[in-house]
C-alpha atoms as a PDB file:
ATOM      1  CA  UNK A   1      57.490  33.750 -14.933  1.00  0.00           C
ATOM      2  CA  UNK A   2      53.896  34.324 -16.126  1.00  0.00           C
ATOM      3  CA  UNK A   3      53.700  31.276 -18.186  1.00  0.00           C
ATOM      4  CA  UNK A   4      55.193  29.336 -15.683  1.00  0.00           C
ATOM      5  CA  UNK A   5      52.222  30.796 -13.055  1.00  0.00           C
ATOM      6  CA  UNK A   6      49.711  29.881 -15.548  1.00  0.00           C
ATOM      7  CA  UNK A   7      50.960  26.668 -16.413  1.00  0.00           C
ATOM      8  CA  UNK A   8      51.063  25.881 -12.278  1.00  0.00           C
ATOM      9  CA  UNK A   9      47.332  27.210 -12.187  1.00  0.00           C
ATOM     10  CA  UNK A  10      46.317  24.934 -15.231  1.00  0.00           C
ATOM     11  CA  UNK A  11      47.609  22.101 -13.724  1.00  0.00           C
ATOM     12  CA  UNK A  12      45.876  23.064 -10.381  1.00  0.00           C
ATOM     13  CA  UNK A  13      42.554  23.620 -11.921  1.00  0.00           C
ATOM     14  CA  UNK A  14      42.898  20.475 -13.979  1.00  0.00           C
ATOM     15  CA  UNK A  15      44.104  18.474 -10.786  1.00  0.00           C
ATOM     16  CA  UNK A  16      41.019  20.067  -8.943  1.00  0.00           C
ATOM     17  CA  UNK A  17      38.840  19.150 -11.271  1.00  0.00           C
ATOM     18  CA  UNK A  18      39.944  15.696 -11.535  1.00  0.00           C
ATOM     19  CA  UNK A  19      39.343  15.051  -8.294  1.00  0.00           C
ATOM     20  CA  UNK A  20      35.667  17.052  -8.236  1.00  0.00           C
ATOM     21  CA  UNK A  21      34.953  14.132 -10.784  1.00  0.00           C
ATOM     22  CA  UNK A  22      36.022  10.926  -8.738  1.00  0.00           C
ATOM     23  CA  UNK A  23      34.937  12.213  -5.531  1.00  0.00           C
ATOM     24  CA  UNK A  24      30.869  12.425  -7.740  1.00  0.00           C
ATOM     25  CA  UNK A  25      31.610   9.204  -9.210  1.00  0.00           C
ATOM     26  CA  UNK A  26      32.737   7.583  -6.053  1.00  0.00           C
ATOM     27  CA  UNK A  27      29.865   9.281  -4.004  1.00  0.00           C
ATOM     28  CA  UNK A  28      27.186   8.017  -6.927  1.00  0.00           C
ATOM     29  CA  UNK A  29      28.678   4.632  -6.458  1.00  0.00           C
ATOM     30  CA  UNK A  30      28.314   4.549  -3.115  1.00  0.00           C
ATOM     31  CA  UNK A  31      24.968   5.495  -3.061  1.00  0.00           C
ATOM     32  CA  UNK A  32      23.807   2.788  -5.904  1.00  0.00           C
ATOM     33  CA  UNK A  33      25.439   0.250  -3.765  1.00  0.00           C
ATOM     34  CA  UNK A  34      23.798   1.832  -0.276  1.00  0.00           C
ATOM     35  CA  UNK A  35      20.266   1.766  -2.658  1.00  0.00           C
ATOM     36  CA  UNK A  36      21.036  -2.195  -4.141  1.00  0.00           C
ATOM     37  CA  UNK A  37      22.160  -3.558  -0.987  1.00  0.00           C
ATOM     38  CA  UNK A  38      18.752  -4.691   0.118  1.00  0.00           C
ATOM     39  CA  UNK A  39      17.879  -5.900  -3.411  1.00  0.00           C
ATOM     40  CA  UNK A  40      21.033  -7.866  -3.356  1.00  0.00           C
ATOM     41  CA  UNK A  41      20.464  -9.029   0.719  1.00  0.00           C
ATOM     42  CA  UNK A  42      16.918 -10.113  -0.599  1.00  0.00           C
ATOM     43  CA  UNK A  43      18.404 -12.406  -3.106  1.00  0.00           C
ATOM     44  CA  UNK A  44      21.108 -13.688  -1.440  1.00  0.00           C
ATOM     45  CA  UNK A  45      19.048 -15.331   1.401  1.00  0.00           C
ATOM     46  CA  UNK A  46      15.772 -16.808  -1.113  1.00  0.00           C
ATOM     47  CA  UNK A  47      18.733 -19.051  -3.098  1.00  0.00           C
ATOM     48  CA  UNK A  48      20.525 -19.958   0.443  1.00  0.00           C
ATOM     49  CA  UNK A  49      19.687 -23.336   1.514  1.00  0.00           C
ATOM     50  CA  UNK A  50      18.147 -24.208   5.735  1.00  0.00           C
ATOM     51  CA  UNK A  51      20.992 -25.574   6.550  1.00  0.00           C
ATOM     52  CA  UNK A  52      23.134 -22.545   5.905  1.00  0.00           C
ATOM     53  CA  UNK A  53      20.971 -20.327   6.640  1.00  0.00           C
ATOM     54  CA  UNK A  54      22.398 -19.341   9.892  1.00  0.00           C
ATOM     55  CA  UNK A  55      25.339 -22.146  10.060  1.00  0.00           C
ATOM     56  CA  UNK A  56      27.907 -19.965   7.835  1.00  0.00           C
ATOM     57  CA  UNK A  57      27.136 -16.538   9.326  1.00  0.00           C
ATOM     58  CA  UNK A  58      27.287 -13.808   7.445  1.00  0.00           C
ATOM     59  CA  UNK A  59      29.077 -14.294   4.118  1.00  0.00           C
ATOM     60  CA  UNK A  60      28.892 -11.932   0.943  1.00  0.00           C
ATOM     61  CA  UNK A  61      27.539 -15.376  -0.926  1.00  0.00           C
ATOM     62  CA  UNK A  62      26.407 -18.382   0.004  1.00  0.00           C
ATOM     63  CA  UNK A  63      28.385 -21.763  -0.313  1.00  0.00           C
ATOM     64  CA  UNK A  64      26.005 -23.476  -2.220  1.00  0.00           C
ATOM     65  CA  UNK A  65      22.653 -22.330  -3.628  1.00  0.00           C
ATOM     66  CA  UNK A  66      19.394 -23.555  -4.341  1.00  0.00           C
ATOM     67  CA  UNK A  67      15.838 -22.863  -5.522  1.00  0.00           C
ATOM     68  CA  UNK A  68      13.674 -24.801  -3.070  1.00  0.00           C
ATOM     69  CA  UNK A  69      12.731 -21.833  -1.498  1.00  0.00           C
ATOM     70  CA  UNK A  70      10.931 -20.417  -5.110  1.00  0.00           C
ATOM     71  CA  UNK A  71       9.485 -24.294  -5.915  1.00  0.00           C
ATOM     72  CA  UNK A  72       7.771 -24.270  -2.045  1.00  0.00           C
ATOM     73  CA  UNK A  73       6.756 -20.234  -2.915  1.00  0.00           C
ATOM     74  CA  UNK A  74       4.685 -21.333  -5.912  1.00  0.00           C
ATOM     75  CA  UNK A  75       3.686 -24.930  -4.879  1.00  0.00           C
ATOM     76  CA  UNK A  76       3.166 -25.389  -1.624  1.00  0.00           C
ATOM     77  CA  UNK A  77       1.689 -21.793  -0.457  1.00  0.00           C
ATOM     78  CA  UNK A  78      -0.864 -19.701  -1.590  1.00  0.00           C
ATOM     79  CA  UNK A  79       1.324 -17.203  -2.470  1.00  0.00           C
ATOM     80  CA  UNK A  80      -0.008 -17.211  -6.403  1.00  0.00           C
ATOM     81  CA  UNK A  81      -3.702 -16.847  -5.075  1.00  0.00           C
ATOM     82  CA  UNK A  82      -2.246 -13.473  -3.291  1.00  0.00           C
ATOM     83  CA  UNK A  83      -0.205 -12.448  -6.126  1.00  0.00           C
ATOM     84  CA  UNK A  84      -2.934 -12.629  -8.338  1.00  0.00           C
ATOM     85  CA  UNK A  85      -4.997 -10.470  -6.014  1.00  0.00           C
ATOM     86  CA  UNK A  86      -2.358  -8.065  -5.537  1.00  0.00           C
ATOM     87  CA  UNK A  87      -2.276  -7.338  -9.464  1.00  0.00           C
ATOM     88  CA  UNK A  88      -6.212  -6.831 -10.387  1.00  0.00           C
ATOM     89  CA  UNK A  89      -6.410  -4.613  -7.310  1.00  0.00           C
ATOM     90  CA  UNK A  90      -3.267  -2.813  -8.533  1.00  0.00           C
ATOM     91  CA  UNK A  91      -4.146  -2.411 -12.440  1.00  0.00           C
ATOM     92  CA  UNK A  92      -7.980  -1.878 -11.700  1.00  0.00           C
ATOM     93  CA  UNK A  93      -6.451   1.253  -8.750  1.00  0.00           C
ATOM     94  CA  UNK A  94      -3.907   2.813 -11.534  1.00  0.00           C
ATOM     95  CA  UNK A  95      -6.697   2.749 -14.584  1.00  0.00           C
ATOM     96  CA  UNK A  96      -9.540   3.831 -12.364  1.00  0.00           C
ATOM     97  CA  UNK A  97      -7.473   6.467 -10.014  1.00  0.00           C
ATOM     98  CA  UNK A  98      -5.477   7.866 -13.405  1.00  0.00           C
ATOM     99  CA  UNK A  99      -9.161   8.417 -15.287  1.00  0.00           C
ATOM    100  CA  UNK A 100     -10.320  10.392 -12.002  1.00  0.00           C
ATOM    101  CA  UNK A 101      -7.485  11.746 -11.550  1.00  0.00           C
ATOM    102  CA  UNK A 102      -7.523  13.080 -15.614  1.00  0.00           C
ATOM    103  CA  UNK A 103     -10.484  14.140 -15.640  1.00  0.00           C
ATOM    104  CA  UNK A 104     -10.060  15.905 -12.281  1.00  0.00           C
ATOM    105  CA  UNK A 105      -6.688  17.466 -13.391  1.00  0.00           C
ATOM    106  CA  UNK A 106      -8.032  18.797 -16.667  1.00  0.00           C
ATOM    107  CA  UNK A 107     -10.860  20.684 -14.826  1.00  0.00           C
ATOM    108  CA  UNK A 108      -8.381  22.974 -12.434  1.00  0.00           C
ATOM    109  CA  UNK A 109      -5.929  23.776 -15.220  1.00  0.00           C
ATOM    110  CA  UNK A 110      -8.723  24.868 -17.481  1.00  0.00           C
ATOM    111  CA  UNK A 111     -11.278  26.030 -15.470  1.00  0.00           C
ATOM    112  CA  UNK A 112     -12.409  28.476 -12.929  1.00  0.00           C
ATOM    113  CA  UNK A 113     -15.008  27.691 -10.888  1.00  0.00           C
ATOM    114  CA  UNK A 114     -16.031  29.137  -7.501  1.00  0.00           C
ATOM    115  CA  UNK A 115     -14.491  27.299  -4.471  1.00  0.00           C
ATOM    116  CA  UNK A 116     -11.721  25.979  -6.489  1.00  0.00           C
ATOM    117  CA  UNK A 117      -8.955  26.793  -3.945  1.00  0.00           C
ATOM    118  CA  UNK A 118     -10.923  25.402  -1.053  1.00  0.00           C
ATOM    119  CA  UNK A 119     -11.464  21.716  -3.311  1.00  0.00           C
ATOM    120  CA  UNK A 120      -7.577  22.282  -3.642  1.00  0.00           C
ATOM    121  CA  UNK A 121      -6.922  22.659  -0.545  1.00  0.00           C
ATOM    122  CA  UNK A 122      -9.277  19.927   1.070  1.00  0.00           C
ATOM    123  CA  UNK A 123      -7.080  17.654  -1.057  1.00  0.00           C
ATOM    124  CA  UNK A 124      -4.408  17.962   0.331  1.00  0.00           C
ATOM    125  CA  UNK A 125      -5.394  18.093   3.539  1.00  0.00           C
ATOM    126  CA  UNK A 126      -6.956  14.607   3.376  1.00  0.00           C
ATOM    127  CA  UNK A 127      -3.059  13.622   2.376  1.00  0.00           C
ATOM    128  CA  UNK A 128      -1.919  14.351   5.586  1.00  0.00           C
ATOM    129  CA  UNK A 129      -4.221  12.506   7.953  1.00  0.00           C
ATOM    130  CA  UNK A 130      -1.902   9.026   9.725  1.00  0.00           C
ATOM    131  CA  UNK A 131      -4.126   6.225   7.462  1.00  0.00           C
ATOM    132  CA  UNK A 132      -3.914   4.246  10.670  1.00  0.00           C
ATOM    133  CA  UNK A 133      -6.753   6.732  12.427  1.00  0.00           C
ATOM    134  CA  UNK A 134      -8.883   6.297   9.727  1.00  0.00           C
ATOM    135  CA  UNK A 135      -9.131   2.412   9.077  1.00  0.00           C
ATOM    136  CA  UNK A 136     -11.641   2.054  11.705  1.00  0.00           C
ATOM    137  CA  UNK A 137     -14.708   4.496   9.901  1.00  0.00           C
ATOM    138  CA  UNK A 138     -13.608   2.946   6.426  1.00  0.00           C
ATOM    139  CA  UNK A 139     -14.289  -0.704   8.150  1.00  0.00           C
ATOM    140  CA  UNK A 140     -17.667   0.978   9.547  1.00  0.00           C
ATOM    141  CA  UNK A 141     -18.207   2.696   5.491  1.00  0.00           C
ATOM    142  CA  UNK A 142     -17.640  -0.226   3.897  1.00  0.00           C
ATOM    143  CA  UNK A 143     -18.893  -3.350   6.177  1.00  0.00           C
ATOM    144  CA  UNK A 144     -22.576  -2.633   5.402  1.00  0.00           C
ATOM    145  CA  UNK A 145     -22.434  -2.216   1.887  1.00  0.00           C
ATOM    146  CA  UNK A 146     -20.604  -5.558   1.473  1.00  0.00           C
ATOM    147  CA  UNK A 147     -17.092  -4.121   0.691  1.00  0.00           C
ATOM    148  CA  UNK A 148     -15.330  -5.412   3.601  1.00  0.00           C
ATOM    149  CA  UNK A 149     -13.503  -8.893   2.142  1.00  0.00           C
ATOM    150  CA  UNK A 150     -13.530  -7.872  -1.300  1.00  0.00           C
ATOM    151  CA  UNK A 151     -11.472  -7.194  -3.762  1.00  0.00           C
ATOM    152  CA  UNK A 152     -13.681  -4.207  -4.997  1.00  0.00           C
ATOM    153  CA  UNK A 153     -13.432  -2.752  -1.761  1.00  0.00           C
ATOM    154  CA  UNK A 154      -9.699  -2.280  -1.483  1.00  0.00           C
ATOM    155  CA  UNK A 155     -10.321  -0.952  -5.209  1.00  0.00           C
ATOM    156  CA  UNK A 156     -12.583   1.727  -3.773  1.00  0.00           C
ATOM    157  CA  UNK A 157     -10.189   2.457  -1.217  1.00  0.00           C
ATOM    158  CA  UNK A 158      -6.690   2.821  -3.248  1.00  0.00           C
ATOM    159  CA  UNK A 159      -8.951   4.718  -5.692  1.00  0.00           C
ATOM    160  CA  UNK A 160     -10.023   7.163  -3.318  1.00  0.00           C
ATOM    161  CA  UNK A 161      -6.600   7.622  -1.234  1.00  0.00           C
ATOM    162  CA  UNK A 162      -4.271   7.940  -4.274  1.00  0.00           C
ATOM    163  CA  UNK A 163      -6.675   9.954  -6.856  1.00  0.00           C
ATOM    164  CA  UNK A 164      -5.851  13.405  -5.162  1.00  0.00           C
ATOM    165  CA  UNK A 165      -1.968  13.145  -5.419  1.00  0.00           C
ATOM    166  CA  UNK A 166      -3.011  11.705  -8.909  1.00  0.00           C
ATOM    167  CA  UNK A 167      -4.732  14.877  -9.601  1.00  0.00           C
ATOM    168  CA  UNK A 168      -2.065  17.146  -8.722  1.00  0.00           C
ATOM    169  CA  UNK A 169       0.263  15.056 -10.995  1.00  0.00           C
ATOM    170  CA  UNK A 170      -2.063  15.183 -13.826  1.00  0.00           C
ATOM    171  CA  UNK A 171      -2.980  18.828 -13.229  1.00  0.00           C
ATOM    172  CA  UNK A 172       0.947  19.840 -13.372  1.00  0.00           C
ATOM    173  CA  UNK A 173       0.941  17.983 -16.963  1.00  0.00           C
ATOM    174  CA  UNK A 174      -2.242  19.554 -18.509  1.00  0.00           C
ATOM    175  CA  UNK A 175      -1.169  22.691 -17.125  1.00  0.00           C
ATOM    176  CA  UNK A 176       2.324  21.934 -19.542  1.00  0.00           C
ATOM    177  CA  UNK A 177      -0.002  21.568 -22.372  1.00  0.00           C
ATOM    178  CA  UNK A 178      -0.707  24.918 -24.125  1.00  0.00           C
ATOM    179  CA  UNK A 179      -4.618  26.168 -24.777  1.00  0.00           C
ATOM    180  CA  UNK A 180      -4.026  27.310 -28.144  1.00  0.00           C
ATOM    181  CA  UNK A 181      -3.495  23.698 -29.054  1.00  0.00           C
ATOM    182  CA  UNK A 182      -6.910  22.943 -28.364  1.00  0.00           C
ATOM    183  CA  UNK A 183      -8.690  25.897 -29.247  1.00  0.00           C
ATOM    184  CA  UNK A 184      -7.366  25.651 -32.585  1.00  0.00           C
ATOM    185  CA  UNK A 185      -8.976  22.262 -32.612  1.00  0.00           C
ATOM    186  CA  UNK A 186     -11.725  23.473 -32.000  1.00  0.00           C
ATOM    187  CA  UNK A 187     -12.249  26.333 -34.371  1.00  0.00           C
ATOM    188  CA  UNK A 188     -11.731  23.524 -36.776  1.00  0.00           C
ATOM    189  CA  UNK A 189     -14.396  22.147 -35.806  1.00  0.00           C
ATOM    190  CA  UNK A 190     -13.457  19.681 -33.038  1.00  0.00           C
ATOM    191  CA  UNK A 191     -15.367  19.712 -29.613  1.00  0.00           C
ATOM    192  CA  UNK A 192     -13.652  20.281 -26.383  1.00  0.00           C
ATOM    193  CA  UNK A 193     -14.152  16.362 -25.437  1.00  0.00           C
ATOM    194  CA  UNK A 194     -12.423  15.699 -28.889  1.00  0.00           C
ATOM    195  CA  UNK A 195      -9.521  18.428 -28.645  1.00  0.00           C
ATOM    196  CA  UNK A 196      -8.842  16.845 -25.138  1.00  0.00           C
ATOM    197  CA  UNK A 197      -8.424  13.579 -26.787  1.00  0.00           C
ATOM    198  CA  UNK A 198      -7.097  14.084 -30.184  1.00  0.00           C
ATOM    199  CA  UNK A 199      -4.646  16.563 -29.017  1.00  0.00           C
ATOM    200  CA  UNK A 200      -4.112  16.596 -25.116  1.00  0.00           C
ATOM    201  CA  UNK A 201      -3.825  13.074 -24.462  1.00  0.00           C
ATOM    202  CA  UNK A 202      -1.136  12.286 -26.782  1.00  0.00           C
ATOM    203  CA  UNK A 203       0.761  15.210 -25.469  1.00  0.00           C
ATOM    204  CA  UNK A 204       0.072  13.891 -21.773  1.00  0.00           C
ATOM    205  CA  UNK A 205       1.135   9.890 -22.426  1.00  0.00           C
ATOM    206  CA  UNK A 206       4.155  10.497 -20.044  1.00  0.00           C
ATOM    207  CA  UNK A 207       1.882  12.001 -17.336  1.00  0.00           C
ATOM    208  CA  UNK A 208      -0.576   9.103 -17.725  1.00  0.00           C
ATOM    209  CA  UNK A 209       2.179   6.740 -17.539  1.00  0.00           C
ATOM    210  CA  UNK A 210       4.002   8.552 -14.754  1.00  0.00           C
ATOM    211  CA  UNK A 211       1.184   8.900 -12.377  1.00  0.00           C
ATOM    212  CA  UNK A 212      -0.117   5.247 -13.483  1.00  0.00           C
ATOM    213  CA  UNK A 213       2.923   3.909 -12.607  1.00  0.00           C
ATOM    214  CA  UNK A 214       2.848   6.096  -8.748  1.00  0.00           C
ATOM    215  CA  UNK A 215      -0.624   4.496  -8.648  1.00  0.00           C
ATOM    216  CA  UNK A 216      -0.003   0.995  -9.670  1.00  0.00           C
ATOM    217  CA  UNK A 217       3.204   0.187  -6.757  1.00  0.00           C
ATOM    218  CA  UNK A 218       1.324   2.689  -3.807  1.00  0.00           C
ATOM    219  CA  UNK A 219      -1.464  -0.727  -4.609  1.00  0.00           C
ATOM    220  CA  UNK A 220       0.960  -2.756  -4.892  1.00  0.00           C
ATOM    221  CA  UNK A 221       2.940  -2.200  -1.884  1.00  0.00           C
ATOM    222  CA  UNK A 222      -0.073  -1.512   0.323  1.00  0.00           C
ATOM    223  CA  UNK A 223      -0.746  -3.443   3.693  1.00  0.00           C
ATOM    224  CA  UNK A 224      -2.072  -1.611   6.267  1.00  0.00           C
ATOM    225  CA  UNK A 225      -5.815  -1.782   4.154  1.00  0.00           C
ATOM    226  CA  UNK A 226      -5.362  -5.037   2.651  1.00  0.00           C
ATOM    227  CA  UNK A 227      -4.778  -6.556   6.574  1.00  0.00           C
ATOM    228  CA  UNK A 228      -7.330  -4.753   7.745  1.00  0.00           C
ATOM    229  CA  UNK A 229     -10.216  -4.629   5.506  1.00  0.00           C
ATOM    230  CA  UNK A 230      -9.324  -8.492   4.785  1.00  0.00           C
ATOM    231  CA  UNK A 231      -9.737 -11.280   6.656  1.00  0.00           C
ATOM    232  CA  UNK A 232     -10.014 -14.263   4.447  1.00  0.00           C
ATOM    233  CA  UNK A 233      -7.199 -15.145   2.596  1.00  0.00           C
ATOM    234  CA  UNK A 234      -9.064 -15.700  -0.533  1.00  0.00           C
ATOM    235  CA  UNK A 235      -9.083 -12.074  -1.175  1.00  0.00           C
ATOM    236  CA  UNK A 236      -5.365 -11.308   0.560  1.00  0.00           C
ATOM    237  CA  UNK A 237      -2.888  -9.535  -1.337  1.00  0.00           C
ATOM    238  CA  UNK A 238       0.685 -10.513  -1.318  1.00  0.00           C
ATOM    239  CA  UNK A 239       1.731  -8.007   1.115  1.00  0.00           C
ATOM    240  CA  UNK A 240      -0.584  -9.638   4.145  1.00  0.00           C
ATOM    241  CA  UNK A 241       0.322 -13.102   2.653  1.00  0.00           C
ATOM    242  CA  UNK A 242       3.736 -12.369   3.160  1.00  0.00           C
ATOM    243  CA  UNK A 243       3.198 -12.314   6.984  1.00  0.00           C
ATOM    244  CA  UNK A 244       1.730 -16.060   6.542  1.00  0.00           C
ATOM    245  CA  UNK A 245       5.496 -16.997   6.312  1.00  0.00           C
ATOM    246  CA  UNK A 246       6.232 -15.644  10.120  1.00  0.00           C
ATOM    247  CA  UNK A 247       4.762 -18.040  12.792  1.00  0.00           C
ATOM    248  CA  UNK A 248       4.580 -18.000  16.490  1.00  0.00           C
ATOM    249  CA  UNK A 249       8.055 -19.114  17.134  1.00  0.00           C
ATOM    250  CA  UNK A 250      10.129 -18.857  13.687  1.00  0.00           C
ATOM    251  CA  UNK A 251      10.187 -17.097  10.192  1.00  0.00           C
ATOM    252  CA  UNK A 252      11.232 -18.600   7.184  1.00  0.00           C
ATOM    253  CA  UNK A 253      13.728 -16.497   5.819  1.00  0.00           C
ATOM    254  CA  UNK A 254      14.003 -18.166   2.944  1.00  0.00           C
ATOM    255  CA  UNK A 255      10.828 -18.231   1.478  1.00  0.00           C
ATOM    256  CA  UNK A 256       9.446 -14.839   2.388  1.00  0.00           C
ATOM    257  CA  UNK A 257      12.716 -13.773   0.998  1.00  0.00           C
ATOM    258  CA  UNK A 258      11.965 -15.604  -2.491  1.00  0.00           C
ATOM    259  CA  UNK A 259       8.357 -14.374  -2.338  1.00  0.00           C
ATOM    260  CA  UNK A 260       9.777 -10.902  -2.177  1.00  0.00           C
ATOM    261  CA  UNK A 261      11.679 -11.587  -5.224  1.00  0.00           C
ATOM    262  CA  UNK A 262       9.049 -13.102  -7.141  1.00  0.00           C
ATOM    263  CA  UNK A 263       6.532  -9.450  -6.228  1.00  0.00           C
ATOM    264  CA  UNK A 264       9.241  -7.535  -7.177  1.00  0.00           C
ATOM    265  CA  UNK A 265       9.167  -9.096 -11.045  1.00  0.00           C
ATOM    266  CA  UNK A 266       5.784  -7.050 -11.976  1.00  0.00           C
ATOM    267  CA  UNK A 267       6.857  -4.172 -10.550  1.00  0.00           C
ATOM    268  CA  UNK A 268      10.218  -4.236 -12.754  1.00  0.00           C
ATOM    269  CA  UNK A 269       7.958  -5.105 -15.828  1.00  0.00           C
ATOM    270  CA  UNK A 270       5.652  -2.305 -15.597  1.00  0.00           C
ATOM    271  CA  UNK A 271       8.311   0.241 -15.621  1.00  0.00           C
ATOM    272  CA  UNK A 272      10.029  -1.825 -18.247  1.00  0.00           C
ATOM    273  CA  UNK A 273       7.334  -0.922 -20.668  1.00  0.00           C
ATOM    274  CA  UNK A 274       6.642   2.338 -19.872  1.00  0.00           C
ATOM    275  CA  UNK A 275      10.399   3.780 -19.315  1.00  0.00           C
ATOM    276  CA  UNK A 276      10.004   5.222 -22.706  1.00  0.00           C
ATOM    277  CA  UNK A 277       7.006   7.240 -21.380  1.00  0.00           C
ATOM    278  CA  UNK A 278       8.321   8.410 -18.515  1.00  0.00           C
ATOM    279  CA  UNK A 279      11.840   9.139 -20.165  1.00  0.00           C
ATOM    280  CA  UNK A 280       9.790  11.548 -21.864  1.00  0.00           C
ATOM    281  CA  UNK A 281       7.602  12.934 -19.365  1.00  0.00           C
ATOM    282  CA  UNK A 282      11.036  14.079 -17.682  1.00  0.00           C
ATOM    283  CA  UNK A 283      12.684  15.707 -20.969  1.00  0.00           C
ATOM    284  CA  UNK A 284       9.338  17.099 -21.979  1.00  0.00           C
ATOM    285  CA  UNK A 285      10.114  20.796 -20.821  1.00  0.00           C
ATOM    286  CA  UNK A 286      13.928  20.884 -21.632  1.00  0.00           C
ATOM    287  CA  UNK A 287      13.550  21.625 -24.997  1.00  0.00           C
ATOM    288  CA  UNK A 288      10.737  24.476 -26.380  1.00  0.00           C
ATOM    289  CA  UNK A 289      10.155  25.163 -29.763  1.00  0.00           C
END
């Protein structure tokens, strides 16, 4: 009678846990396919050709497919001209925001210094302000020093409004890093600028690649500055040259669709390369020695 009872309960607790396991694999699918669906939608409509556009209604692929949509992106707009800007304001924001944002982070997990907690909290206080109330005495900052229409002036700008998440990031990193590392550096000799970069920096690659990449697509993906501060479209990035496909009476799906695609590619590149760095960065505290 016992082994019978535990046999029952086995296959119970077996049964149960079976079903635990779809019900997280089922749930995990649907939430890659909730999280692809717009990826997918995005596709789907930049290969769909005019006349189908709207004539088949909705279908889960088009009938026929095409690449016009890509050759008009890159021939007959000036979609390359705002790419182009979109990526040296993006890599010039991650390396210049990341080196602030080191150099920043380094100082409050090392050092104390009087008013530390007020700088602290100052920083993040200037995360929470709506960046909509602010464009107005940034456009009054930068238009007499010549920044307004620039590419160095959105620079400035993404600099300034990512570097204190940045340092937070950074600061949570160095703080991971112990000081005995460096001070035995030292006492062999090293100074503290060459401790921090013969033996920190290695140690803080996934940091630097981590809040490099948070930097890099906050520029990237940025429009509310780039519209504003910008009103030629020599210095446009692609997120306000993206609204050059909507006109007064009609959109074209199609295109802004592929031109969506086609921003999306140095995004996917950039983490590409630095996976193995942030792979890291997330395993670095899982195992101590």
């Amino acid at each position: 009678m016992n082994r019978a009872l535990a046999r029952t309960t086995g296959h119970v607790a077996r049964a149960l846990a079976l079903a635990l396991y779809v019900a997280r694999a089922l749930a995990l699918a649907l939430y890659v396919a909730f999280a692809l669906f717009p990826l997918y939608w995005l596709v789907k409509v930049s290969v769909t050709p005019d006349d189908l556009m709207y004539g088949e209604g909705v279908r889960l692929w088009p009938s026929r497919v095409t690449l016009d949509h890509y050759a008009a992106v890159l021939r007959h707009s000036q979609f390359p001209l705002f790419f182009r800007n979109s990526l040296i304001v993006s890599v010039a924001t991650a390396l210049f925001a990341t080196a602030v944002a080191s150099a920043a982070g380094y100082a409050f997990s090392r050092f104390r210094f009087r008013a530390k907690a007020g700088v602290m909290a100052v920083m993040l206080v200037s995360q929470m302000f709506p960046l909509v109330i602010i464009v107005a005495p940034i456009f009054r900052l930068l238009s007499p020093l010549g920044l307004t229409n620039s590419l160095s002036g959105l620079v400035l700008v993404y600099t300034a409004f990512n570097a204190p998440f940045a340092t937070f990031l950074m600061q949570s990193f160095f703080e991971a890093v112990p000081k005995d590392l460096e001070e035995a550096a030292m006492m062999d000799g090293a100074t503290r600028f060459g401790a921090v970069l013969r033996v920190v920096v290695p140690l803080t690659l996934p940091g630097l690649a981590a809040t490099g990449g948070f930097v890099f697509i906050a520029a990237w993906s940025e429009l509310l500055f780039s519209l504003m501060l910008n009103s030629s479209a020599a210095v446009s990035t692609f997120p306000a040259g993206l609204l050059g496909f909507v006109s007064k009476f009609s959109v074209d799906f199609g295109q802004m669709m592929a031109a969506g695609v086609l921003a999306l590619l140095p995004v996917g590149a950039f983490f590409f390369f630095i996976q193995r760095y942030l792979v890291q960065g997330l395993t670095a505290g899982a195992v101590k020695g």
